[in-house]
C-alpha atoms as a PDB file:
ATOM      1  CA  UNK A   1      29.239 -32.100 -26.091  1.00  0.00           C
ATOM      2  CA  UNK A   2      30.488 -34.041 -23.253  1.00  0.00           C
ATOM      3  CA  UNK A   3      28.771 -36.456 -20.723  1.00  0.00           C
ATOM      4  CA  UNK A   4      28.903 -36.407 -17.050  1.00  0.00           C
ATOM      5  CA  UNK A   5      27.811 -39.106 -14.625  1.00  0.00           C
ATOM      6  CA  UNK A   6      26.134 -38.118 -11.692  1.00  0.00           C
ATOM      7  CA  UNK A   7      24.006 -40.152  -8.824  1.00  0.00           C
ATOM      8  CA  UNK A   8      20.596 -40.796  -8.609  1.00  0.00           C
ATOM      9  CA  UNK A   9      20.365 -38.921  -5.892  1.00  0.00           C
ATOM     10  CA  UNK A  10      21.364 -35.504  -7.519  1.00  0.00           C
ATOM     11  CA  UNK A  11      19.306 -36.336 -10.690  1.00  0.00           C
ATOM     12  CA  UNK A  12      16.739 -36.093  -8.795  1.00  0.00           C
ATOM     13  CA  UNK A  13      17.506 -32.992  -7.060  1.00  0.00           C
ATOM     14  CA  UNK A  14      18.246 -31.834 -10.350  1.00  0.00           C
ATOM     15  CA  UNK A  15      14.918 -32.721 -11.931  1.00  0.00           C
ATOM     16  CA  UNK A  16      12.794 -31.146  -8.977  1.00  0.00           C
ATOM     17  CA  UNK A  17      14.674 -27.365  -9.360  1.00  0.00           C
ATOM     18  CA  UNK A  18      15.010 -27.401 -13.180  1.00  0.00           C
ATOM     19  CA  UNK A  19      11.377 -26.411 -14.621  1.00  0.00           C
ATOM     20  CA  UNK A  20      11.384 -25.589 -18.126  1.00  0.00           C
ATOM     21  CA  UNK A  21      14.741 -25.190 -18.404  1.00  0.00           C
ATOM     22  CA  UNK A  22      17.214 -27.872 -19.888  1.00  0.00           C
ATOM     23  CA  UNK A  23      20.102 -29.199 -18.003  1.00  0.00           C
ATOM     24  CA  UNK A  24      22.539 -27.007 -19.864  1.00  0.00           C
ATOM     25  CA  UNK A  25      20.296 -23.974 -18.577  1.00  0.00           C
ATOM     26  CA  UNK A  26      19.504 -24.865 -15.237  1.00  0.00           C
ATOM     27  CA  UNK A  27      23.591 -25.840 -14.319  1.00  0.00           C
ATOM     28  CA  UNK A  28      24.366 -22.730 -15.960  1.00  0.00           C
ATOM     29  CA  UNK A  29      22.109 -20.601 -13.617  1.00  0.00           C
ATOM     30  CA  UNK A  30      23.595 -22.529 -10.730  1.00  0.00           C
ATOM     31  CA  UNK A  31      26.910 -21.742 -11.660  1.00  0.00           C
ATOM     32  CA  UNK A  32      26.290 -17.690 -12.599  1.00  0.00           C
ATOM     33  CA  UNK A  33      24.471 -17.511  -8.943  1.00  0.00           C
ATOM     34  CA  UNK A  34      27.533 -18.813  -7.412  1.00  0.00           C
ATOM     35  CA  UNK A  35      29.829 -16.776  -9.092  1.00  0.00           C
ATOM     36  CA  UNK A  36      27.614 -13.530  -8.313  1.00  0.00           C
ATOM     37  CA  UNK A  37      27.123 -14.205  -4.344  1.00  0.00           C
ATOM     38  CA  UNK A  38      31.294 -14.512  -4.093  1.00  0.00           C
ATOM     39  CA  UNK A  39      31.347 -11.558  -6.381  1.00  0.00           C
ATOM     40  CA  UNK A  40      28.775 -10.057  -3.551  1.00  0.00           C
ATOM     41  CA  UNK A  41      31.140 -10.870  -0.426  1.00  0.00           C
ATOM     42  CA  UNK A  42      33.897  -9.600  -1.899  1.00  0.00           C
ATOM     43  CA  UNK A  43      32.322  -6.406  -2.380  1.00  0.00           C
ATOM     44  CA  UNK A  44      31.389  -6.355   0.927  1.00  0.00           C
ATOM     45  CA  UNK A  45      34.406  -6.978   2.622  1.00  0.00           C
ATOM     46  CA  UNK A  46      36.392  -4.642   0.237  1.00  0.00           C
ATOM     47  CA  UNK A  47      33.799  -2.137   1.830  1.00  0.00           C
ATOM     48  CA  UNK A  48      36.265  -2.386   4.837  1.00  0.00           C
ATOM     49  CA  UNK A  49      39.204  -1.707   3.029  1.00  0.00           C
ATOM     50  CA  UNK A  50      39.278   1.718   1.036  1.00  0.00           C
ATOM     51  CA  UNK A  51      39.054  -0.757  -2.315  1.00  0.00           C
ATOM     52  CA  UNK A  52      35.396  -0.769  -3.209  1.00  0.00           C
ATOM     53  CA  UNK A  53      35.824   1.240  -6.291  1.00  0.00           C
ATOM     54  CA  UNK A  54      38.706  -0.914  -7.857  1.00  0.00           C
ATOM     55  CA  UNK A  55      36.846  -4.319  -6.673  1.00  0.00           C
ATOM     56  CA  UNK A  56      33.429  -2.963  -8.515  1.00  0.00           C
ATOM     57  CA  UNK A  57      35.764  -2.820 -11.818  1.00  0.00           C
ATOM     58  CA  UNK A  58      37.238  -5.928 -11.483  1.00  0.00           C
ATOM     59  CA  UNK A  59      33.653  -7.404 -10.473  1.00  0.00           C
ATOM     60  CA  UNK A  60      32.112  -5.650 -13.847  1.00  0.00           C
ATOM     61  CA  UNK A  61      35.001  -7.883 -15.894  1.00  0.00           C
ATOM     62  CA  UNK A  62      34.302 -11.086 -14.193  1.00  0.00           C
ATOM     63  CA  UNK A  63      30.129 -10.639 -14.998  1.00  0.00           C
ATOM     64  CA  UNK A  64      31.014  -9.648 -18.137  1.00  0.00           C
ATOM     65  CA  UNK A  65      33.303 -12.634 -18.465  1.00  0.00           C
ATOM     66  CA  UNK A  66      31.043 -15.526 -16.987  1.00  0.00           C
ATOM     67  CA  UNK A  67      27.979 -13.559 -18.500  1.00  0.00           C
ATOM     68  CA  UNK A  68      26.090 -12.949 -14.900  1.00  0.00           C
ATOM     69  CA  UNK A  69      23.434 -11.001 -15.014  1.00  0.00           C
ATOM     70  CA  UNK A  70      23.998  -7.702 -13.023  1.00  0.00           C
END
């Protein structure tokens, strides 16, 4: 376990968004989300390219290996 320091500000930010969820669950969620959208745009500009079919591989490995939900 590790401890971060972060401003009131955030905490706060933090506390509104996070429900039931813990801290571990809620920055977890915020960090699968972000990882899906660029996941997401880089589908859709691959659309452009000819490489869809390789990027949607390569996009199954990286949800499989930051556990986002697909």
């Amino acid at each position: 376990m590790k401890t971060i320091t972060i401003s009131d500000e955030i905490y706060e930010k933090l506390i509104q968004i996070k429900g039931n969820r813990s801290f571990n669950q809620l920055l977890d969620d915020l960090l699968s989300k972000d990882v899906e959208k660029r996941i997401d745009l880089l589908i859709e500009a691959a659309s452009k390219t000819g490489y869809e079919k390789e990027l949607e591989e390569i996009s199954k490995q990286i949800r499989t290996n930051f556990k986002v939900r697909t």
